[in-house]
Protein backbone atom coordinates (compact mmCIF):
# COMPACT_ATOMS: atom_id res chain seq x y z
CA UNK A 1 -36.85 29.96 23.16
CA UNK A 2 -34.52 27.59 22.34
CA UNK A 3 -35.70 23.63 21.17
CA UNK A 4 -34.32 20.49 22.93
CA UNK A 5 -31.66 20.33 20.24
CA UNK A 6 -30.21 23.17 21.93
CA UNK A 7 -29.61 21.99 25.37
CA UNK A 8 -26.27 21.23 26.78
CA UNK A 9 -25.43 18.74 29.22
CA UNK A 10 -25.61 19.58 32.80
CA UNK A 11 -23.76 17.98 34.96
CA UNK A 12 -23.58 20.37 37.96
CA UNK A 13 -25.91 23.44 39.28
CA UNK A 14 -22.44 25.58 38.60
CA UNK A 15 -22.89 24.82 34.88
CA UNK A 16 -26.22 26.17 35.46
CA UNK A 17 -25.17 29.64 37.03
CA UNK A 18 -22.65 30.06 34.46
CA UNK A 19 -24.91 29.61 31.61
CA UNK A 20 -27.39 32.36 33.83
CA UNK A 21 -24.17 34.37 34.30
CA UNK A 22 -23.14 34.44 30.92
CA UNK A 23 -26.69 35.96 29.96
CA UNK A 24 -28.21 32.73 28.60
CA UNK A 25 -31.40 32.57 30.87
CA UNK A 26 -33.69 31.38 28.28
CA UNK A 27 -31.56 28.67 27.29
CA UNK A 28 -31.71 27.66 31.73
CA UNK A 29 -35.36 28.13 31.41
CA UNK A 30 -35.48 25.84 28.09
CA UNK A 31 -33.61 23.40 30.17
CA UNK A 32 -35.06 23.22 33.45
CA UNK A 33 -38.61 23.18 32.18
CA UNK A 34 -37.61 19.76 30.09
CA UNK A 35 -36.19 18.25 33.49
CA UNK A 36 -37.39 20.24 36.36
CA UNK A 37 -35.72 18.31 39.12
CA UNK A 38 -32.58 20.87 37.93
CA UNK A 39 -34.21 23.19 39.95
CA UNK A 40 -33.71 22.05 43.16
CA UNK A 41 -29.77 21.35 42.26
CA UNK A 42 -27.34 24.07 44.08
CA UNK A 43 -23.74 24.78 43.90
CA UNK A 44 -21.31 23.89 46.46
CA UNK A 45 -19.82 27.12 46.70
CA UNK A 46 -20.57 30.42 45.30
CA UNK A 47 -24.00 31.78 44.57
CA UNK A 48 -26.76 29.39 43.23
CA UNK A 49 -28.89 30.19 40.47
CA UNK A 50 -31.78 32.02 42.35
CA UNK A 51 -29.31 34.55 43.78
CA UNK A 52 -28.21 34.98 40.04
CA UNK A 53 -31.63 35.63 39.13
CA UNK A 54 -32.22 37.83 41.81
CA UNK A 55 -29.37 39.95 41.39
CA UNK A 56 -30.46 40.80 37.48
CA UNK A 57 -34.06 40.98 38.74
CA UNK A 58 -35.26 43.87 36.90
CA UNK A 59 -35.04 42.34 33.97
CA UNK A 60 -38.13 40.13 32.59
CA UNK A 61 -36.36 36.79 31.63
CA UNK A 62 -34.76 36.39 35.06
CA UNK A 63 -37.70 37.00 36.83
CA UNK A 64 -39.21 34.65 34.83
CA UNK A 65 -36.10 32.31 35.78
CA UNK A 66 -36.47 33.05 39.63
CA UNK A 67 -40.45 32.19 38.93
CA UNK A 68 -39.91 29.23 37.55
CA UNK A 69 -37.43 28.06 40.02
CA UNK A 70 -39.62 29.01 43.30
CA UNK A 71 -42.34 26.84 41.26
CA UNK A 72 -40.14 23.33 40.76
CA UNK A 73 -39.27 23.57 44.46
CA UNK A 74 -36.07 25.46 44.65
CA UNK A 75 -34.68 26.02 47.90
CA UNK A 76 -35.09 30.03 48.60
CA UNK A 77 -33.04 29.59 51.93
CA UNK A 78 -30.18 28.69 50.01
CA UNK A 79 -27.50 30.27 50.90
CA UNK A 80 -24.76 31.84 48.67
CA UNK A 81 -21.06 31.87 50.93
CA UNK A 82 -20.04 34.62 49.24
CA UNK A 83 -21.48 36.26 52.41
């Protein structure tokens, strides 16, 4: 997993999805476990980052994402307009 020296700044929950889109889930992980309140942040449009997770679900590290999500509080009736 990556260290704290590794995390970038955040400043939305699409800089978030891209960094889950973009394959880097264990970096997400690395970064909402040192501020957990991340998990509750959603996008304004598009998919947020448990549909992300969801949508790669079969493999380990994004289920491990969507776990740790559900656990800080994330909202699983988001809803992702794409719809």
């Amino acid at each position: 997993m990556n260290d704290a020296s590794d995390i970038p700044e955040i400043h939305s929950a699409a800089d978030l999805v891209d960094l889950v889109a973009r394959g880097e889930v264990e970096r997400v992980i690395c970064i909402i476990e040192s501020d957990p309140r991340l998990a509750k942040m959603e996008p304004f449009v598009g998919p947020g980052l448990l549909h992300v997770a969801a949508d790669q679900g079969h493999q380990q590290e994004y289920r491990t994402l969507a776990e740790l999500l559900l656990r800080h509080g994330h909202n699983v009736d988001a809803r992702d307009d794409r719809q």
